[in-house]
Protein backbone atom coordinates (compact mmCIF):
# COMPACT_ATOMS: atom_id res chain seq x y z
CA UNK A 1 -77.28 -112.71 98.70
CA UNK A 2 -78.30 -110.05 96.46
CA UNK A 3 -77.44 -110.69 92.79
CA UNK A 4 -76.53 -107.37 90.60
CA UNK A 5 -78.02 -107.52 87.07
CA UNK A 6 -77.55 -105.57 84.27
CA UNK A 7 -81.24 -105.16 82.21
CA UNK A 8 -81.01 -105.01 78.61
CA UNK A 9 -84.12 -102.01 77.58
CA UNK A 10 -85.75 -104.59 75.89
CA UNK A 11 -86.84 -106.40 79.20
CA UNK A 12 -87.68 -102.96 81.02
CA UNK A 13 -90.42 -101.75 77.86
CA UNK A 14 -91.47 -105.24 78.29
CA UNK A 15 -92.43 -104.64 82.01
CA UNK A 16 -93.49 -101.31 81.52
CA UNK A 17 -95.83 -102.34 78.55
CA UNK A 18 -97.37 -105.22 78.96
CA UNK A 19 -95.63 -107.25 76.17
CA UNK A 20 -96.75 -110.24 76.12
CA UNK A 21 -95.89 -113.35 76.33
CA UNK A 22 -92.83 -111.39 77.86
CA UNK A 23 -93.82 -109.42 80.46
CA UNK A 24 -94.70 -111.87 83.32
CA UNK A 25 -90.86 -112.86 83.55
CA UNK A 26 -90.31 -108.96 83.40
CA UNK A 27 -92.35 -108.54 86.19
CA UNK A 28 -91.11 -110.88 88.58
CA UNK A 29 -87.49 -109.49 88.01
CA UNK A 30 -88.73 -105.87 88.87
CA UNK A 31 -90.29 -107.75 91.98
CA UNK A 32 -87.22 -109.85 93.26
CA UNK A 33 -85.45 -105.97 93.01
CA UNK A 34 -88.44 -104.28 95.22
CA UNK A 35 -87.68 -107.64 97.82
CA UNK A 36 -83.77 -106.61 97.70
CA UNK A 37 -82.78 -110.16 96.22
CA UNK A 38 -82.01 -108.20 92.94
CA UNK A 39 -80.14 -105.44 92.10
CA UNK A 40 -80.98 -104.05 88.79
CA UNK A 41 -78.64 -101.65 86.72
CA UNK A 42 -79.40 -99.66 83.67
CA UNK A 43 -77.51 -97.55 81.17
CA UNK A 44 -78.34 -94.10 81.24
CA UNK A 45 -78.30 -94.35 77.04
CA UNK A 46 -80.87 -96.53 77.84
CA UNK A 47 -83.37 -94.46 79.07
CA UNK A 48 -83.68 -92.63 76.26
CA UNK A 49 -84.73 -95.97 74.14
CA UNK A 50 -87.40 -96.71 77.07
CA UNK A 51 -89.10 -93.39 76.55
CA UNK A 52 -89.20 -93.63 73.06
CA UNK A 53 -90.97 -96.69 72.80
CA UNK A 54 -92.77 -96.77 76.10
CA UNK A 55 -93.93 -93.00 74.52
CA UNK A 56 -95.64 -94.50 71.61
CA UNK A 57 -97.40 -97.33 73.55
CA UNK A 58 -98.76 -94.97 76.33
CA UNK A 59 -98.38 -91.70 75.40
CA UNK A 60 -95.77 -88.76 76.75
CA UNK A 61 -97.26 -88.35 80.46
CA UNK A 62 -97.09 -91.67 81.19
CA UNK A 63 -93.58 -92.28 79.54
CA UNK A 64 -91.99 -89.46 81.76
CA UNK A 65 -94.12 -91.17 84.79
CA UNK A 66 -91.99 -94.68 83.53
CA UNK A 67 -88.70 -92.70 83.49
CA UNK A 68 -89.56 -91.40 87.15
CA UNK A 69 -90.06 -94.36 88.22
CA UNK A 70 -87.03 -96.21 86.87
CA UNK A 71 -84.91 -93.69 88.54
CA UNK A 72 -86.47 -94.80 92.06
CA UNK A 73 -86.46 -98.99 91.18
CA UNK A 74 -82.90 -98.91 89.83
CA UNK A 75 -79.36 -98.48 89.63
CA UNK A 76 -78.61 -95.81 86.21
CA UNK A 77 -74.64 -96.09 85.52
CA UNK A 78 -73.34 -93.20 83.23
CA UNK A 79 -71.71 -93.59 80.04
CA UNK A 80 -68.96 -91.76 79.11
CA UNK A 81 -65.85 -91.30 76.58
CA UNK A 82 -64.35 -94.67 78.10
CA UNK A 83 -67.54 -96.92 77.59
CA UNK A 84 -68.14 -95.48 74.12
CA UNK A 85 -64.16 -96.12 72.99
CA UNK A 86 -64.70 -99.53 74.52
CA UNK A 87 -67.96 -100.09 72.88
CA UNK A 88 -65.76 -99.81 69.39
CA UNK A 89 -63.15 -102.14 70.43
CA UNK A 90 -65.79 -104.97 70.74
CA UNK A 91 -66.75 -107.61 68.72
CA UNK A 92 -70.33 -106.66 68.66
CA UNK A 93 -72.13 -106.58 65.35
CA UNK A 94 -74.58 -103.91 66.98
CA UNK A 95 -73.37 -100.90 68.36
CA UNK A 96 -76.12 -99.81 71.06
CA UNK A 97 -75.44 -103.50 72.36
CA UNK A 98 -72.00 -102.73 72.25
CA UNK A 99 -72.36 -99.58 74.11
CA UNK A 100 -74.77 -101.33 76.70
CA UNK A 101 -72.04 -104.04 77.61
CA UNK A 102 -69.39 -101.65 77.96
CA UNK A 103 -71.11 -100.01 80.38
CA UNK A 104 -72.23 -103.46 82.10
CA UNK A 105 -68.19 -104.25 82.28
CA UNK A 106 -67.65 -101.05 84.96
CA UNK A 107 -70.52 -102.83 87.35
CA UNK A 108 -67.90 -104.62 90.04
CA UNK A 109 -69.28 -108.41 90.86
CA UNK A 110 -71.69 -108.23 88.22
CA UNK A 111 -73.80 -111.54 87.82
CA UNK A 112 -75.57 -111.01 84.45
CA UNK A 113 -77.01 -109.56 81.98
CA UNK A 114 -80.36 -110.07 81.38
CA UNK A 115 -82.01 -109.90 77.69
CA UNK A 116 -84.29 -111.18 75.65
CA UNK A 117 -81.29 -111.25 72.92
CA UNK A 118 -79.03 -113.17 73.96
CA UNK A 119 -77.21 -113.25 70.19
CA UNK A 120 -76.58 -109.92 70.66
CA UNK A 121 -74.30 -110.60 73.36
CA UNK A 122 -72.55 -113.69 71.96
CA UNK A 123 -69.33 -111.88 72.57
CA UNK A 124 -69.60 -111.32 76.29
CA UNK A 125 -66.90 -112.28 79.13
CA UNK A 126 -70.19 -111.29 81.56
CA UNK A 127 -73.04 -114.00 82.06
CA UNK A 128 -76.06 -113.29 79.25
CA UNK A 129 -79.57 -114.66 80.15
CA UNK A 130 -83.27 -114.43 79.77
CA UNK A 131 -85.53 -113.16 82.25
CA UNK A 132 -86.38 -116.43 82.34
CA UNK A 133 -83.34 -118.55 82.64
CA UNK A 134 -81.94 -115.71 85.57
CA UNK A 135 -85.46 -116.44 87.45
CA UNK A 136 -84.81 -120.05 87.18
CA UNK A 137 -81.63 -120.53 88.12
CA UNK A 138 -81.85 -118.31 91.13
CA UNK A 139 -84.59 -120.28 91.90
CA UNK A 140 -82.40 -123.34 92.45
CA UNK A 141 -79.64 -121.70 93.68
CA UNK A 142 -81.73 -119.90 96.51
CA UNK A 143 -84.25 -123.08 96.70
């Protein structure tokens, strides 16, 4: 069974920089998708965040080599007029987050989405988890 996730940017600049104490359960998610157990999805407002920061920790070569990259490992969804009148609808006290589950909701037989802030997505009809938590619990449902 492969399990579609949506990843929240702050779990992909963790990968992609070495944050630690973060980016071993980062890592392992970007694995599971290069074995095909994952699926992951992004937002292509996303991206934009991700080469910002990723920019400032290793520079503008290597930020464009991230983006590159990202557009080989993943799934990008688009985000247009719908998601962003949607995104105002919802009871989300931060509007990025807001926009980023929006565009989660057009994924069909989405599983979760995975952040490292989860209060940001108290509002969610979709499953919110930690890298963590997701690793574990497909870990005993695969196990």
């Amino acid at each position: 069974m492969e399990y579609k996730i949506f990843m929240d940017s702050d779990v992909v600049i963790d990968f992609f920089t070495d944050r630690d104490p973060h980016v071993n359960p980062a890592s392992e998610l970007f694995e599971l998708n290069e074995q095909g157990i994952i699926k992951i999805f992004l937002s292509a407002v996303s991206i934009n965040n991700i080469y910002y920061i990723v920019r400032r920790f290793l520079g503008h070569k290597k930020a464009i080599q991230v983006i590159e990259s990202l557009t080989e490992m993943t799934e990008i969804i688009g985000t247009t007029k719908n998601e962003i009148l949607q995104a105002l609808k919802n009871d989300f006290s931060d509007y990025e987050d807001s926009i980023q589950y929006s565009s989660a909701l057009t994924i069909q037989k989405l599983d979760a989405i995975i952040t490292r802030n989860i209060k940001d997505y108290k509002n969610s009809k979709i499953a919110v988890m930690t890298p963590h938590s997701f690793i574990q619990m497909i870990g005993k449902n695969d196990g």
